[in-house]
Protein backbone atom coordinates (compact mmCIF):
# COMPACT_ATOMS: atom_id res chain seq x y z
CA UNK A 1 -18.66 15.72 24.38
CA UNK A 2 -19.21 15.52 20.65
CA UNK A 3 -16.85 13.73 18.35
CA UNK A 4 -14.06 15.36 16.29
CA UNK A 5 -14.94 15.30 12.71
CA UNK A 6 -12.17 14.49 10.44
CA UNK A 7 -12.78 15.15 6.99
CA UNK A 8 -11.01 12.02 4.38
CA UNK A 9 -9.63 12.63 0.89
CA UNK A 10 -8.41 9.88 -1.05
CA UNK A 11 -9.67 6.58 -2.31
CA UNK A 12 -11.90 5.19 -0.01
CA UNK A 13 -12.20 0.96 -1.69
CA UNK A 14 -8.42 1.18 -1.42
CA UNK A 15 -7.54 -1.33 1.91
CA UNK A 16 -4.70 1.29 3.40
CA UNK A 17 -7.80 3.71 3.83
CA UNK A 18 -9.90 1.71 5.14
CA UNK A 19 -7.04 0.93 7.48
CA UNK A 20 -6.56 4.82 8.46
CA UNK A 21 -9.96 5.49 8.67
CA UNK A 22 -11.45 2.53 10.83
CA UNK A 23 -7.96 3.02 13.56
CA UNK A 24 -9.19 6.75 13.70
CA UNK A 25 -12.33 5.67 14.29
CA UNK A 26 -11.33 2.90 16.64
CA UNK A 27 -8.91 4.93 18.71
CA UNK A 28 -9.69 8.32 18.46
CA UNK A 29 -13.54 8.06 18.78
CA UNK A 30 -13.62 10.51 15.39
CA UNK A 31 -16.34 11.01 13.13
CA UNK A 32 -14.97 10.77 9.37
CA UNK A 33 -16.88 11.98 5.88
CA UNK A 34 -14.93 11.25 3.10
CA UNK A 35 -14.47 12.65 -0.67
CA UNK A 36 -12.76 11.18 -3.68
CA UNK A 37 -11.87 12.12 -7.45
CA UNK A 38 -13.81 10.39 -9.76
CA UNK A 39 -11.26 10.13 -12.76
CA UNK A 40 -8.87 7.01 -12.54
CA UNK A 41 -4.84 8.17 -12.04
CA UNK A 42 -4.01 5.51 -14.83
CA UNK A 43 -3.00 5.55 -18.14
CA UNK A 44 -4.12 8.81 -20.46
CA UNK A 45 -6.38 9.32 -17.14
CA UNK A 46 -3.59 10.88 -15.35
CA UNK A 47 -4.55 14.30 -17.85
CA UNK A 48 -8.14 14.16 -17.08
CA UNK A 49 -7.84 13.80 -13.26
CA UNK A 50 -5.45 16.68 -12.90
CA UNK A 51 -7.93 19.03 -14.49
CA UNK A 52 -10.54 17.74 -12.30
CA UNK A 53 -8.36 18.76 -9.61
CA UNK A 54 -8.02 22.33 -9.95
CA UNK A 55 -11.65 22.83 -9.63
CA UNK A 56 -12.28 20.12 -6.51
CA UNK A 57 -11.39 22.15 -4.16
CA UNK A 58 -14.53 24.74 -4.38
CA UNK A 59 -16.57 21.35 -3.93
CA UNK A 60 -14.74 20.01 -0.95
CA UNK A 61 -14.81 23.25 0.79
CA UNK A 62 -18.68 23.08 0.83
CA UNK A 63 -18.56 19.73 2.21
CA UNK A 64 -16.27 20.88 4.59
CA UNK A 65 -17.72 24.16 6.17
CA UNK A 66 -21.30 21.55 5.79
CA UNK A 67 -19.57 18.62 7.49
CA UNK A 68 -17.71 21.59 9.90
CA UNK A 69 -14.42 19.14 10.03
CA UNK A 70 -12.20 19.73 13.12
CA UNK A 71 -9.57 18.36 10.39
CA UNK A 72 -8.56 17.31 7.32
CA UNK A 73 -6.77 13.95 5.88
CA UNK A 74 -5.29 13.26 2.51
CA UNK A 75 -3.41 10.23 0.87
CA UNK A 76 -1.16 11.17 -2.21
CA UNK A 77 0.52 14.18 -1.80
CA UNK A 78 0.59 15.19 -5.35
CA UNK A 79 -3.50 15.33 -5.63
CA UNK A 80 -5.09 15.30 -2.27
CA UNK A 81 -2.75 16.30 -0.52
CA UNK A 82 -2.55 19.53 -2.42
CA UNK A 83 -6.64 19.60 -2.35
CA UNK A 84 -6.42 19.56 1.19
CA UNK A 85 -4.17 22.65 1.28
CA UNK A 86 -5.79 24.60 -0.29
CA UNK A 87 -9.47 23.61 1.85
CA UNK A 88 -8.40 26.50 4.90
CA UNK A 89 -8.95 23.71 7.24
CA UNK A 90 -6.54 23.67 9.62
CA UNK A 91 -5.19 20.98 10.74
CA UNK A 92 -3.72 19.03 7.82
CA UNK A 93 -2.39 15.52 7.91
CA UNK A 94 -1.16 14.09 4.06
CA UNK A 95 0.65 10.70 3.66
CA UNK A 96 3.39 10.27 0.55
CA UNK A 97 2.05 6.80 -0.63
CA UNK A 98 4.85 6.49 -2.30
CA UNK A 99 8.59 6.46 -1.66
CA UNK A 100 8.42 10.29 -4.03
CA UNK A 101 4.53 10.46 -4.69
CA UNK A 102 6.72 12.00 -8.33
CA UNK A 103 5.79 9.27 -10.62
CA UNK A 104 6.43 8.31 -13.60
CA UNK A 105 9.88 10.29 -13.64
CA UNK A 106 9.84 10.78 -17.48
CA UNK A 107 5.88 11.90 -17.29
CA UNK A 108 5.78 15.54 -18.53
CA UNK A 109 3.42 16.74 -15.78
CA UNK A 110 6.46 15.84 -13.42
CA UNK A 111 7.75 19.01 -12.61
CA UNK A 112 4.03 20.17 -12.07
CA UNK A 113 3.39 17.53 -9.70
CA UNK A 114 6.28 18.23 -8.01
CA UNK A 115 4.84 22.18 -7.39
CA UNK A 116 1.43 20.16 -6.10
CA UNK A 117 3.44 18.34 -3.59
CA UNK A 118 5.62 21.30 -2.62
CA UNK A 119 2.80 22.84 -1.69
CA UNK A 120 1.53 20.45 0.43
CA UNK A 121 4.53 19.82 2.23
CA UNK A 122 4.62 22.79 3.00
CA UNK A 123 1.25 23.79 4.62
CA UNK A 124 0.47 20.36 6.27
CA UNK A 125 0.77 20.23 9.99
CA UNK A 126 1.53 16.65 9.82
CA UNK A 127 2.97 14.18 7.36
CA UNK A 128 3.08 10.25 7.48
CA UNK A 129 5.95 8.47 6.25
CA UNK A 130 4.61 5.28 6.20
CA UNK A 131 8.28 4.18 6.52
CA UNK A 132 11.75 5.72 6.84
CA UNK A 133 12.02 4.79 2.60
CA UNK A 134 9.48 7.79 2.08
CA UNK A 135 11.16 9.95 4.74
CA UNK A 136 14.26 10.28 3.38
CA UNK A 137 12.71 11.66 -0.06
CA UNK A 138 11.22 14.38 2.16
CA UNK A 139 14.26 15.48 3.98
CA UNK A 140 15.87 15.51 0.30
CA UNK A 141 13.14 17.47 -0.96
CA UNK A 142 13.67 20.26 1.99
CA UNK A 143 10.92 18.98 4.09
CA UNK A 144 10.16 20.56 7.63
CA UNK A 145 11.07 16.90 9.80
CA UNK A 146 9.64 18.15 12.63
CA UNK A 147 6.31 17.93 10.54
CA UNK A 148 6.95 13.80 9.91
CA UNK A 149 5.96 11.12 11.62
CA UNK A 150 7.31 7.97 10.56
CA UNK A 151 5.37 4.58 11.13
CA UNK A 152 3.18 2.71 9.18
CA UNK A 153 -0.30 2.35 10.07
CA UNK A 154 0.43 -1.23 10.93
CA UNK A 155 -1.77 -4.77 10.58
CA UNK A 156 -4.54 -6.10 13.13
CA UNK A 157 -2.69 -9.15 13.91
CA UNK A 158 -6.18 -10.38 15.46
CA UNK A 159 -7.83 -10.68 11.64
CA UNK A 160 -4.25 -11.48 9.95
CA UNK A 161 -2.89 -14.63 11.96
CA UNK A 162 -0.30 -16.67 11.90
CA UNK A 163 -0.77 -20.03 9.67
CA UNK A 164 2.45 -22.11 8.84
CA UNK A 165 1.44 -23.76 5.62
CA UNK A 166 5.36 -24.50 4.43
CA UNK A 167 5.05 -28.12 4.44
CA UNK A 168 2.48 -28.31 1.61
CA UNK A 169 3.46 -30.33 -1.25
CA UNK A 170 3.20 -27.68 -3.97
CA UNK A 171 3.37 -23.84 -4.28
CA UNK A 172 0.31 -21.97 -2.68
CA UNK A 173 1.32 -18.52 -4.66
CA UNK A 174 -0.36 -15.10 -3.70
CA UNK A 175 -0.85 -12.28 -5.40
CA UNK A 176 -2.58 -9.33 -3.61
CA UNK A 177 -1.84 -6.14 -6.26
CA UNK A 178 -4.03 -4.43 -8.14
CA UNK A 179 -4.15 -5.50 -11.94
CA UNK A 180 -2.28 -2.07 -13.41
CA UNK A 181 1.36 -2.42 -15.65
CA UNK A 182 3.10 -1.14 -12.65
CA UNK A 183 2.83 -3.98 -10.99
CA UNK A 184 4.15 -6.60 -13.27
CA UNK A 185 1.62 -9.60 -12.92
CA UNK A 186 2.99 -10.71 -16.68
CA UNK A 187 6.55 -11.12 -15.28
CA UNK A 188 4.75 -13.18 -12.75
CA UNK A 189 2.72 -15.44 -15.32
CA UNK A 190 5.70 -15.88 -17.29
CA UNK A 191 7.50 -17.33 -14.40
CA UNK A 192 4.85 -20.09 -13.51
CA UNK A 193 4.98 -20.87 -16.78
CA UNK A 194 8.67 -21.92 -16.49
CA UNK A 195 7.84 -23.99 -13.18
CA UNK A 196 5.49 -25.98 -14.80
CA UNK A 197 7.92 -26.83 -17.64
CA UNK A 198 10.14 -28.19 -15.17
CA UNK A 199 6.41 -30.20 -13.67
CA UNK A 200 6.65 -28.38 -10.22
CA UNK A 201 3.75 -27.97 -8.39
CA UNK A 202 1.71 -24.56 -7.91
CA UNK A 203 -1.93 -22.68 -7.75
CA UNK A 204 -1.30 -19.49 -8.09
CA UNK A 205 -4.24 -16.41 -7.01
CA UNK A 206 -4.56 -13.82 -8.06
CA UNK A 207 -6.23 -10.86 -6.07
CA UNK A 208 -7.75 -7.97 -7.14
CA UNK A 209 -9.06 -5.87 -10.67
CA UNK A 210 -7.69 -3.31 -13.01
CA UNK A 211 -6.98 -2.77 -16.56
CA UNK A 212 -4.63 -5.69 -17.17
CA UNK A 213 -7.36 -8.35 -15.94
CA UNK A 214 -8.07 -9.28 -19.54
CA UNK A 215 -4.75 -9.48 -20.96
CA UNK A 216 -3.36 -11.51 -17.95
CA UNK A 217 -6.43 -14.29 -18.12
CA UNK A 218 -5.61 -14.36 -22.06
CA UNK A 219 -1.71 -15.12 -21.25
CA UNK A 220 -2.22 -17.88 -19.19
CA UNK A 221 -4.04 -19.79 -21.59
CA UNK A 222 -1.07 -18.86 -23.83
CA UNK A 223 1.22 -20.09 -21.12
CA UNK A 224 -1.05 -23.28 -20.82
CA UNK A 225 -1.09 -22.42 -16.85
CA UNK A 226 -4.88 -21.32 -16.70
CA UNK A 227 -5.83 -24.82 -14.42
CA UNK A 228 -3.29 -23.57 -12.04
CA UNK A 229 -3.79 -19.78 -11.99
CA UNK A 230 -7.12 -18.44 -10.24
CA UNK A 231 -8.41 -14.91 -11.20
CA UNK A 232 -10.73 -14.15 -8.05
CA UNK A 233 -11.52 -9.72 -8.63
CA UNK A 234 -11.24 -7.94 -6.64
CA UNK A 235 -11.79 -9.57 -2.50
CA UNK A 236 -12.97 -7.99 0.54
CA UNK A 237 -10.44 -7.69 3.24
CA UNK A 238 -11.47 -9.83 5.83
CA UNK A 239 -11.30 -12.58 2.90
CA UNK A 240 -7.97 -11.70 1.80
CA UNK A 241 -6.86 -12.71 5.35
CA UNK A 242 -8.34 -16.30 4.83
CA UNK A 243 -6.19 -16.56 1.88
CA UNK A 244 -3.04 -15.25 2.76
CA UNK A 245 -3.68 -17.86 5.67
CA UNK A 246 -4.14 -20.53 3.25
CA UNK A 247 -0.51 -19.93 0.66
CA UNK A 248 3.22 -20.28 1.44
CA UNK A 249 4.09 -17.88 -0.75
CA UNK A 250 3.37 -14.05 -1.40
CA UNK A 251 4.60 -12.23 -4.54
CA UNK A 252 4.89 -8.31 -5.91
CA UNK A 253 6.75 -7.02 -8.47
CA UNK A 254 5.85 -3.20 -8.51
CA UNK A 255 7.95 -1.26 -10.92
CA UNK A 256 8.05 1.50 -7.64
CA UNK A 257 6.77 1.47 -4.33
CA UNK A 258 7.19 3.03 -0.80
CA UNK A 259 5.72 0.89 2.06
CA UNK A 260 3.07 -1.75 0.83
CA UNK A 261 0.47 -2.86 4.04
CA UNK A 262 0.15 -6.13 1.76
CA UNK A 263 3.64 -7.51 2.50
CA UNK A 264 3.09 -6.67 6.20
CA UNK A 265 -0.38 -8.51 6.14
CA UNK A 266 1.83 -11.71 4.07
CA UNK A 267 4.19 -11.63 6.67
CA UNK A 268 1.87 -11.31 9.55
CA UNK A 269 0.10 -14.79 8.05
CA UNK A 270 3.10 -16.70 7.25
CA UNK A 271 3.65 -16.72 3.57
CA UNK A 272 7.38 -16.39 2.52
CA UNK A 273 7.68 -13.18 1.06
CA UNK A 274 9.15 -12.56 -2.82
CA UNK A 275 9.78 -8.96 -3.73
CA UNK A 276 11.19 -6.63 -5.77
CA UNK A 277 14.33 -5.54 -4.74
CA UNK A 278 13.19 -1.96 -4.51
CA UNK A 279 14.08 0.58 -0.88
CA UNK A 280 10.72 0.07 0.26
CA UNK A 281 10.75 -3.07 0.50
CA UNK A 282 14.59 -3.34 1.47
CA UNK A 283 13.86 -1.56 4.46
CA UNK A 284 11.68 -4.39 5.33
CA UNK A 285 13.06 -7.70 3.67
CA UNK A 286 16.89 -8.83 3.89
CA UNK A 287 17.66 -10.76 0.78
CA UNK A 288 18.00 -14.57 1.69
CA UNK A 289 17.63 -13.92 5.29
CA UNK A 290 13.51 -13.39 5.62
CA UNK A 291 12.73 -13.47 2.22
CA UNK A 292 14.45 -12.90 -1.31
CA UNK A 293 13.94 -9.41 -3.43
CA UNK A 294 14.45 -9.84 -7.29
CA UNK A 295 16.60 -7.25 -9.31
CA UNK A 296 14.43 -5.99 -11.97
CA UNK A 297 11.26 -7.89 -11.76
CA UNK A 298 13.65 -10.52 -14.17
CA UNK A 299 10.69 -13.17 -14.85
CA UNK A 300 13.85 -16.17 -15.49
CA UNK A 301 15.14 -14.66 -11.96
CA UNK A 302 12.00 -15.08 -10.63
CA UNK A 303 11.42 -18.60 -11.20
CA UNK A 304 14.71 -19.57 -10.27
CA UNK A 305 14.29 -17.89 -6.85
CA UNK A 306 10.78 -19.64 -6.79
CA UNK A 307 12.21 -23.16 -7.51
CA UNK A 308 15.03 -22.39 -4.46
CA UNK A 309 13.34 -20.98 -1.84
CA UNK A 310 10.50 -24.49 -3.02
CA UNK A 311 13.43 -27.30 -2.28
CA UNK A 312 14.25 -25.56 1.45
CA UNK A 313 10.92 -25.83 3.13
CA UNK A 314 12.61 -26.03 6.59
CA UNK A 315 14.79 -22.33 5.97
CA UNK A 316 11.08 -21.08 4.77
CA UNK A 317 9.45 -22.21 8.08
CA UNK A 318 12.18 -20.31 10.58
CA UNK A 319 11.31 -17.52 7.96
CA UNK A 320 8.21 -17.13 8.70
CA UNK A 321 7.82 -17.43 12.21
CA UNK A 322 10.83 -14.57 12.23
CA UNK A 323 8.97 -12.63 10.18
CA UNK A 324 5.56 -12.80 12.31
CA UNK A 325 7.37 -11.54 15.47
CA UNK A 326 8.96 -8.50 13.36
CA UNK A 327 5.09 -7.53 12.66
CA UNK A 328 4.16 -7.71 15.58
CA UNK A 329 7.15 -5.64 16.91
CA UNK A 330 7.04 -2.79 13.92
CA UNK A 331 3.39 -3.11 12.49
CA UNK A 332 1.31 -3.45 14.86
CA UNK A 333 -2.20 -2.08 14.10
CA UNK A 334 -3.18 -1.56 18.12
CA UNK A 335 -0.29 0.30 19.08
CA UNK A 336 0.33 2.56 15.86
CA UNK A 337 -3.39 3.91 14.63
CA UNK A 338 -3.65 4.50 18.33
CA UNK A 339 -0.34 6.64 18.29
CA UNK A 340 -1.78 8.45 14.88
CA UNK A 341 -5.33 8.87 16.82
CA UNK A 342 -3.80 10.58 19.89
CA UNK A 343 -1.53 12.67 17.86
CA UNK A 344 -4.22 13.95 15.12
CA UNK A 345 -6.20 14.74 18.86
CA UNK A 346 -3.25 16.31 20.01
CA UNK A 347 -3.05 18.69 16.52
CA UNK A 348 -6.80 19.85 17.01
CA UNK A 349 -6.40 21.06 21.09
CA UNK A 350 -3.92 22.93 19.41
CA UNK A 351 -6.01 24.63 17.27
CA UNK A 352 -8.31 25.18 19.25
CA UNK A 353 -5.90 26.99 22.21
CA UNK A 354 -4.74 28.83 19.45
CA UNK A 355 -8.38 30.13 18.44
């Protein structure tokens, strides 16, 4: 029998694709061609991509009546999401990457966004809530919740294992966002800084690219912290497992977020997990019971947290083990993509009866 062809939209370097796509592969024995905007969704970018978009479609309906996809994905439901609406293939699966997808709230292309991901709501067959954060927004927003699934995609706890490294005698720090505003890496500079003022111990790496890498490697010789503070680009997978096995500590500060993979993959390695206190992440992270979120992305709050959670290596060591067996209980890469597989299987025998 011949494969089911699944046709991808969305970034395809970003990890959480790779993710999807390699599960659906592994699982659900599906063949998967992929296409992906070429304008960044950044900055003054945002403009240019959205006209892009309203001619992408005629291009990724000739790839898919060439490709003759059984079905179509999309990430983001505010861009590819709508693309794959508006492709005829039927069925659809989109995922909000987002807890709204509708971000910035004060950008004025907001309310057209908001049409975009109306849209797609609307004439997907499936949508992933990669946790119940982003559900929530979509039974706010009117959604059909018979349409959701909610799970994340989950972590291959055979590539991300369990290392306890809290007995080290200084800070291994980790970093594993991309280098964009939203994501705060000067609030996290700034509070290094303030730990070595006070002479404590740290190396600090820093994973990934983006259009802050220049400013950040400029601060921290302001700071005087560049000895400590690694730059490393951006890091295939498999590597970032290595060195999430390696630290004790795992930090993000994103401005907004739904369900980030990366704080399942810290978790699922052992580093103690610092966050911002955001419903994403509160969905996940109890502050002071397996990890502490900070209000605000405060950099002074941040340090202070640092330097507590440092002098109680022993409450850090129970926190991580705890947090290893909640992985493997809610994120577990084998049993969810192969969930998602069977379903998306499930969707296209249903097409097909009704054909």
């Amino acid at each position: 029998m011949a494969k089911k062809r699944i046709l991808f939209l969305g970034e395809t370097y970003r990890a959480d694709a790779i993710t999807w796509m390699n599960g659906l592969k592994e699982f659900g024995d599906f063949e998967i061609v992929t296409w992906e905007l070429q304008t960044t969704s950044t900055g003054i970018h945002r403009i240019k991509r959205l006209v892009e978009l309203t001619s992408a479609f005629l291009t990724i309906k000739k790839i898919a009546k060439r490709f003759n996809a059984d079905m179509v994905i999309a990430e983001r439901t505010t861009s590819y999401g709508f693309l794959a609406a508006l492709t005829g293939i039927k069925p659809i699966a989109i995922a909000q990457q987002g807890i709204t997808d509708l971000w910035p709230h004060e950008s004025p292309l907001y309310f057209f966004k908001k049409i975009l991901q109306d849209y797609a709501f609307k004439n997907a067959d499936l949508i992933h809530a990669w946790g119940k954060v982003m559900a929530d927004h979509m039974e706010i927003s009117n959604v059909n919740m018979s349409k959701v699934l909610i799970m994340p995609k989950g972590i291959d706890l055979k590539h991300f294992k369990f290392q306890n490294n809290q007995n080290k005698n200084f800070i291994e720090a980790i970093v594993t966002r991309s280098l964009e505003p939203e994501y705060r890496h000067i609030k996290i500079l700034r509070a290094f800084a303030i730990l070595k003022q006070k002479n404590i111990p740290f190396r600090l790496s820093i994973i990934g690219d983006g259009s802050m890498r220049r400013t950040l490697e400029k601060l921290t010789a302001e700071l005087n912290i560049e000895q400590e503070v690694i730059f490393t680009g951006r890091v295939p997978n498999p590597e970032v497992a290595k060195m999430l096995q390696q630290a004790n500590f795992y930090i993000s500060l994103p401005s907004t977020e739904g369900v980030s993979a990366s704080l399942f993959e810290a978790m699922a390695c052992g580093c103690f997990p610092i966050v911002t206190d955001l419903p994403g992440n509160r969905s996940w992270i109890k502050n002071q019971e397996n990890g502490i979120l900070i209000f605000k992305s405060n950099f002074k709050i941040l340090a202070h947290e640092l330097e507590y959670a440092w002098e109680r290596n022993l409450w850090r060591e129970a926190v991580t083990h705890k947090n290893r067996k909640f992985v493997e209980e809610h994120a577990n890469y084998n049993i969810n993509m192969n969930t998602i597989a069977q379903t998306y299987h499930e969707l296209i025998n249903q097409k097909s009866i009704t054909i």
